[in-house]
N, C-alpha and C. Protein backbone atom coordinates (compact mmCIF):
# COMPACT_ATOMS: atom_id res chain seq x y z
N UNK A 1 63.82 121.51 104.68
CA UNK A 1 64.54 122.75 104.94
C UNK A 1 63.54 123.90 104.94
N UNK A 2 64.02 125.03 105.82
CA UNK A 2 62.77 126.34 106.29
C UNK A 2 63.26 127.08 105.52
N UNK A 3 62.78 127.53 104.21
CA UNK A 3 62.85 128.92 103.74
C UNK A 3 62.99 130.51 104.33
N UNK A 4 63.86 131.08 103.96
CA UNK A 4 64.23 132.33 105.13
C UNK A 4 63.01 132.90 105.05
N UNK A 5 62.13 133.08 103.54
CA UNK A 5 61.04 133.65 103.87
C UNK A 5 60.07 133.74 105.16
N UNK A 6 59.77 132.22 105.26
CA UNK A 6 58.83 132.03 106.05
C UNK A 6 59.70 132.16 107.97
N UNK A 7 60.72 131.33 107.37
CA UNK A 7 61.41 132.16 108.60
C UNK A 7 60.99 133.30 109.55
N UNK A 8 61.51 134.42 108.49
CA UNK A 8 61.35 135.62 108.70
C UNK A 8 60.09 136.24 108.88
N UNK A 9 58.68 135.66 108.41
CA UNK A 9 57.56 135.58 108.14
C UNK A 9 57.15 135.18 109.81
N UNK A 10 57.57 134.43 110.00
CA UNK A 10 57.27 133.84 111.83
C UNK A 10 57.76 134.61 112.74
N UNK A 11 59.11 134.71 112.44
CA UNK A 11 59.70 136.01 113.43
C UNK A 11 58.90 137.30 113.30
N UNK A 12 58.16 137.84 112.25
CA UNK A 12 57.83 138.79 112.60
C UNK A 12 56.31 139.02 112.70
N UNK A 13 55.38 137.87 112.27
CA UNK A 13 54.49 137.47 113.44
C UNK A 13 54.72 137.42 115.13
N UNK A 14 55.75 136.70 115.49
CA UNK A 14 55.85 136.70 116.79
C UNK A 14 55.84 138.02 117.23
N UNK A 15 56.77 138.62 116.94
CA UNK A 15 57.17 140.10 116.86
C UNK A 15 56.42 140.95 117.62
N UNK A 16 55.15 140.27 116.49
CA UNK A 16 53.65 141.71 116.70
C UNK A 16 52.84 141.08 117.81
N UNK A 17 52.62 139.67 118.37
CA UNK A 17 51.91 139.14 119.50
C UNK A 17 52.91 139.68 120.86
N UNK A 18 53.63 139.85 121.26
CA UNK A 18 54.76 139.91 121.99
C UNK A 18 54.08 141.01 123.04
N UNK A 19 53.42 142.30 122.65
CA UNK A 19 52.88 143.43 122.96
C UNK A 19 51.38 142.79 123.44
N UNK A 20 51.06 142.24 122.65
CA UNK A 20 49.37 142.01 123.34
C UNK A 20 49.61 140.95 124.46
N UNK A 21 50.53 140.01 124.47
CA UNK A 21 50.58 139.43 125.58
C UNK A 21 51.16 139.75 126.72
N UNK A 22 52.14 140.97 126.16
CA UNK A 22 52.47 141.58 127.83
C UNK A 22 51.19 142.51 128.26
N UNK A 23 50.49 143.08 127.72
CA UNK A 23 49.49 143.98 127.83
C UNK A 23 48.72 143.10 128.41
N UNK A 24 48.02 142.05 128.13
CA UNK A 24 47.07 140.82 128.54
C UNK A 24 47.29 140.26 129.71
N UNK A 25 48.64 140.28 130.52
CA UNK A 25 49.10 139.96 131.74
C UNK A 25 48.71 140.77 132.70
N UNK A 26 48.48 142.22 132.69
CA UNK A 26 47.79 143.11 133.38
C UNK A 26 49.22 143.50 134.33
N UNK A 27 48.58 144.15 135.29
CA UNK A 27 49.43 145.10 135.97
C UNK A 27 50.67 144.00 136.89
N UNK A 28 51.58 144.54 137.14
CA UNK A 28 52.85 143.49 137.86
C UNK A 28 52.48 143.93 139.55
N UNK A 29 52.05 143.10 139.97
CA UNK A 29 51.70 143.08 141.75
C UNK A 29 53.07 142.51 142.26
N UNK A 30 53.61 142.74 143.61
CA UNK A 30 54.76 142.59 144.03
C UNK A 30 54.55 140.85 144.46
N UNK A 31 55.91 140.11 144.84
CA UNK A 31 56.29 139.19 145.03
C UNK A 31 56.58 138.80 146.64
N UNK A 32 56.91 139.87 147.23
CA UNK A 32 57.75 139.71 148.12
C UNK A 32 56.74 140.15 149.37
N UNK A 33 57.00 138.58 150.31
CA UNK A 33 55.56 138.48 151.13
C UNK A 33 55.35 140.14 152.11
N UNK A 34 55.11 140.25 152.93
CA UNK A 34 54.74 141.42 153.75
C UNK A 34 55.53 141.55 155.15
N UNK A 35 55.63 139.96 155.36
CA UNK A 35 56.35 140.33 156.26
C UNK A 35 57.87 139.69 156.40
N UNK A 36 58.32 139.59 155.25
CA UNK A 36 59.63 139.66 154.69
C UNK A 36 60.02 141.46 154.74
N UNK A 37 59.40 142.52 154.54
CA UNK A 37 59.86 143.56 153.87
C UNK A 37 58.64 144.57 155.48
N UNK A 38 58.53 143.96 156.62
CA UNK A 38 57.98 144.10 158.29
C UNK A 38 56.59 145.41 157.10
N UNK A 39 55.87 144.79 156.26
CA UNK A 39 54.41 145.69 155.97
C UNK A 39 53.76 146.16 157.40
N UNK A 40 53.34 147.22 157.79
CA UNK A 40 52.66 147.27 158.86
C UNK A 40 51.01 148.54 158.02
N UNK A 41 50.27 148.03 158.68
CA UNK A 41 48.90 149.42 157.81
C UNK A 41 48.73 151.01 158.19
N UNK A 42 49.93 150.96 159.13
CA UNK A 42 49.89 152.38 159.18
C UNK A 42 51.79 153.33 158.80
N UNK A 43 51.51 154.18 158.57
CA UNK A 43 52.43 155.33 158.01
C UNK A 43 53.87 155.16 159.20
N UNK A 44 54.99 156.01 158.66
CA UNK A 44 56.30 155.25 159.41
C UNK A 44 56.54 157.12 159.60
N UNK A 45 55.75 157.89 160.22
CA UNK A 45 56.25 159.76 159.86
C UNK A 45 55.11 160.23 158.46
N UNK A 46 56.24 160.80 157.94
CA UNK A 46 55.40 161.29 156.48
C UNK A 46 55.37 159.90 155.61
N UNK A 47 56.20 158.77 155.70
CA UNK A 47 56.29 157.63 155.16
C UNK A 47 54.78 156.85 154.84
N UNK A 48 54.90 156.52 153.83
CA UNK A 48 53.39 155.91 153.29
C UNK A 48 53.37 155.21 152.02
N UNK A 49 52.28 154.71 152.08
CA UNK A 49 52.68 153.79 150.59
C UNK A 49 51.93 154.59 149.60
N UNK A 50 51.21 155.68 149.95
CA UNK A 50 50.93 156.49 148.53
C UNK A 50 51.52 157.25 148.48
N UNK A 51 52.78 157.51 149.57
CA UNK A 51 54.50 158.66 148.69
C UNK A 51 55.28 157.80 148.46
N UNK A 52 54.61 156.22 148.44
CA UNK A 52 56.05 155.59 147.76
C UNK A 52 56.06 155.40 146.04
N UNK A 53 56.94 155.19 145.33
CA UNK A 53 57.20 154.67 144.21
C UNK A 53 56.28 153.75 143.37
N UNK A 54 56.73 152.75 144.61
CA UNK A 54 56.50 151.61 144.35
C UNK A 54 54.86 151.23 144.60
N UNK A 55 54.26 152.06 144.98
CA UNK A 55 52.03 151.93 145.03
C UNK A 55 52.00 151.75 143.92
N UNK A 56 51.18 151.17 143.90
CA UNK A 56 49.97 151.12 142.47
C UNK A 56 48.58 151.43 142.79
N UNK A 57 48.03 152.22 142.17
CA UNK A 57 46.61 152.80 142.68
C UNK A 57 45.53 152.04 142.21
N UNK A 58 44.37 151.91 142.88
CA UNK A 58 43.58 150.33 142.41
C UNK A 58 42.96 150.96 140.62
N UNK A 59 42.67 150.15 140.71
CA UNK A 59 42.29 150.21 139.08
C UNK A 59 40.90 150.71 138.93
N UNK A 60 40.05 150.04 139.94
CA UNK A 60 38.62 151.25 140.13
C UNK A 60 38.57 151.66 141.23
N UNK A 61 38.09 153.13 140.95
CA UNK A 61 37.75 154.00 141.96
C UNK A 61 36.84 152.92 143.19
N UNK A 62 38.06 153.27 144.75
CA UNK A 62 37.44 152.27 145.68
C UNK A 62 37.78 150.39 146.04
N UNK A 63 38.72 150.39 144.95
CA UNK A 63 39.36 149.49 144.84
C UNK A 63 40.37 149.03 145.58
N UNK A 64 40.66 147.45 145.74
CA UNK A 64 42.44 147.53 145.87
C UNK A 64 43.38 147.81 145.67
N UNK A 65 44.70 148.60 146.03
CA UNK A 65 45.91 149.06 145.92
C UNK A 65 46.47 147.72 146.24
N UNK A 66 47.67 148.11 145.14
CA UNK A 66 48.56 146.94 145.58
C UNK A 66 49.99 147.86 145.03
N UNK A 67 51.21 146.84 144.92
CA UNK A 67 52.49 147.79 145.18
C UNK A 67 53.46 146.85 144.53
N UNK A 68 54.74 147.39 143.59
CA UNK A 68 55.43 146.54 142.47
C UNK A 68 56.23 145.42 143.19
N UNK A 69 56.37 145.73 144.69
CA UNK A 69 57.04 144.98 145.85
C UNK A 69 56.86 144.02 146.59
N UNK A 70 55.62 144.51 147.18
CA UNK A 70 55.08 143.71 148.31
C UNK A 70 53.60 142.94 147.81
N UNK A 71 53.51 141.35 148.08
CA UNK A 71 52.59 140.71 147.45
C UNK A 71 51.16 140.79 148.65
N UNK A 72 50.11 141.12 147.35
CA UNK A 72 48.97 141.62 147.91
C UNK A 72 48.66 142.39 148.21
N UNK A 73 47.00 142.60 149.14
CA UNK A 73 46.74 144.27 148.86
C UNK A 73 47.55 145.38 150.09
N UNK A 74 47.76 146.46 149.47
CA UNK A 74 48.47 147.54 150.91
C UNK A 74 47.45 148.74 151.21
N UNK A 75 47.59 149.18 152.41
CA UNK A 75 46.86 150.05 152.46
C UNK A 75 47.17 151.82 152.15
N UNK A 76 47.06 152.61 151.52
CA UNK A 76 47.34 153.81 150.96
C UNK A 76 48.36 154.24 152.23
N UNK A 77 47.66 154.15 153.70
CA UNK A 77 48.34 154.75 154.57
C UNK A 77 49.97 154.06 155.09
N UNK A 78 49.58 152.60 154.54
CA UNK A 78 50.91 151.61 155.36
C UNK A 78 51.87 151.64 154.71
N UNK A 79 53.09 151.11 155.61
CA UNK A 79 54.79 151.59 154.98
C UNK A 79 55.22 150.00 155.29
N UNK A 80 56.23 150.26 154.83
CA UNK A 80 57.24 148.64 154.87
C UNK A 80 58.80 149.42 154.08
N UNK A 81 59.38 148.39 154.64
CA UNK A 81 61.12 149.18 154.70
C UNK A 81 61.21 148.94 152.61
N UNK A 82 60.83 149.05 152.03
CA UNK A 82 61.19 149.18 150.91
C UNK A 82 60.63 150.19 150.10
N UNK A 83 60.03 151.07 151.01
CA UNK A 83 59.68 152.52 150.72
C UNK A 83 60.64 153.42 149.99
N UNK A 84 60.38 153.83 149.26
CA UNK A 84 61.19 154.77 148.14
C UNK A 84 60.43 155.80 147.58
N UNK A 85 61.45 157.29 148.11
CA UNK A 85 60.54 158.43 147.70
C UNK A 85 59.89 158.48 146.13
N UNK A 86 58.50 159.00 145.84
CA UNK A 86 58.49 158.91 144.56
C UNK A 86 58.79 159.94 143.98
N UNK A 87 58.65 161.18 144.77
CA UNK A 87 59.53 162.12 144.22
C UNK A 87 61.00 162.22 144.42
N UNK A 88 61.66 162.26 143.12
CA UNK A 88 63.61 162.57 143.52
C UNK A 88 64.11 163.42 143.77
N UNK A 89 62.89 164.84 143.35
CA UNK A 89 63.52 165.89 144.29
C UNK A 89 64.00 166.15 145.61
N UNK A 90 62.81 165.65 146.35
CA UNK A 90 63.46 164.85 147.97
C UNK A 90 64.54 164.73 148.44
N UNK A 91 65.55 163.89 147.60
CA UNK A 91 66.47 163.22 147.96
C UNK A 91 67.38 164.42 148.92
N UNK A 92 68.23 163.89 149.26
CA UNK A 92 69.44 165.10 149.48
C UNK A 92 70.79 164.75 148.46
């Protein structure tokens, strides 16, 4: 039989790893292929993937961009229909 101590002792070990391993996974790159969601490398108007939301800016200066959506790298200038203003003032 498990003593609640230690029980409780494990649960809150786990607890405290929980944070370093989401941190350790690194940044969330999108899933969803490119041309499921028609990616094209250039801008759709003012439309772009560095006014969308959903960019992620590369991690070193000069780097790859990638985006929480679309799997693999995008280019700052290119759009794909899952563009979402990142500002909400925008909206109407």
């Amino acid at each position: 039989m498990i003593a609640r101590r230690h029980l409780l002792g494990g649960a809150a070990a786990a607890c405290t790893l929980l944070p370093l391993r989401a941190r350790a996974a690194g940044p969330r790159w999108g899933t969803v292929p490119k041309a499921a969601l028609r990616y094209r490398d250039a801008p759709l108007g003012e439309k772009s993937c560095v006014t969308c939301a959903h960019f992620l800016h590369a991690a070193v200066a000069g780097g790859p961009a990638h985006c929480s959506v679309v799997a693999g790298v995008v280019q700052p200038n290119g759009y794909c229909v899952a563009w979402q203003d990142r500002n909400p003032s925008n909206t109407c």
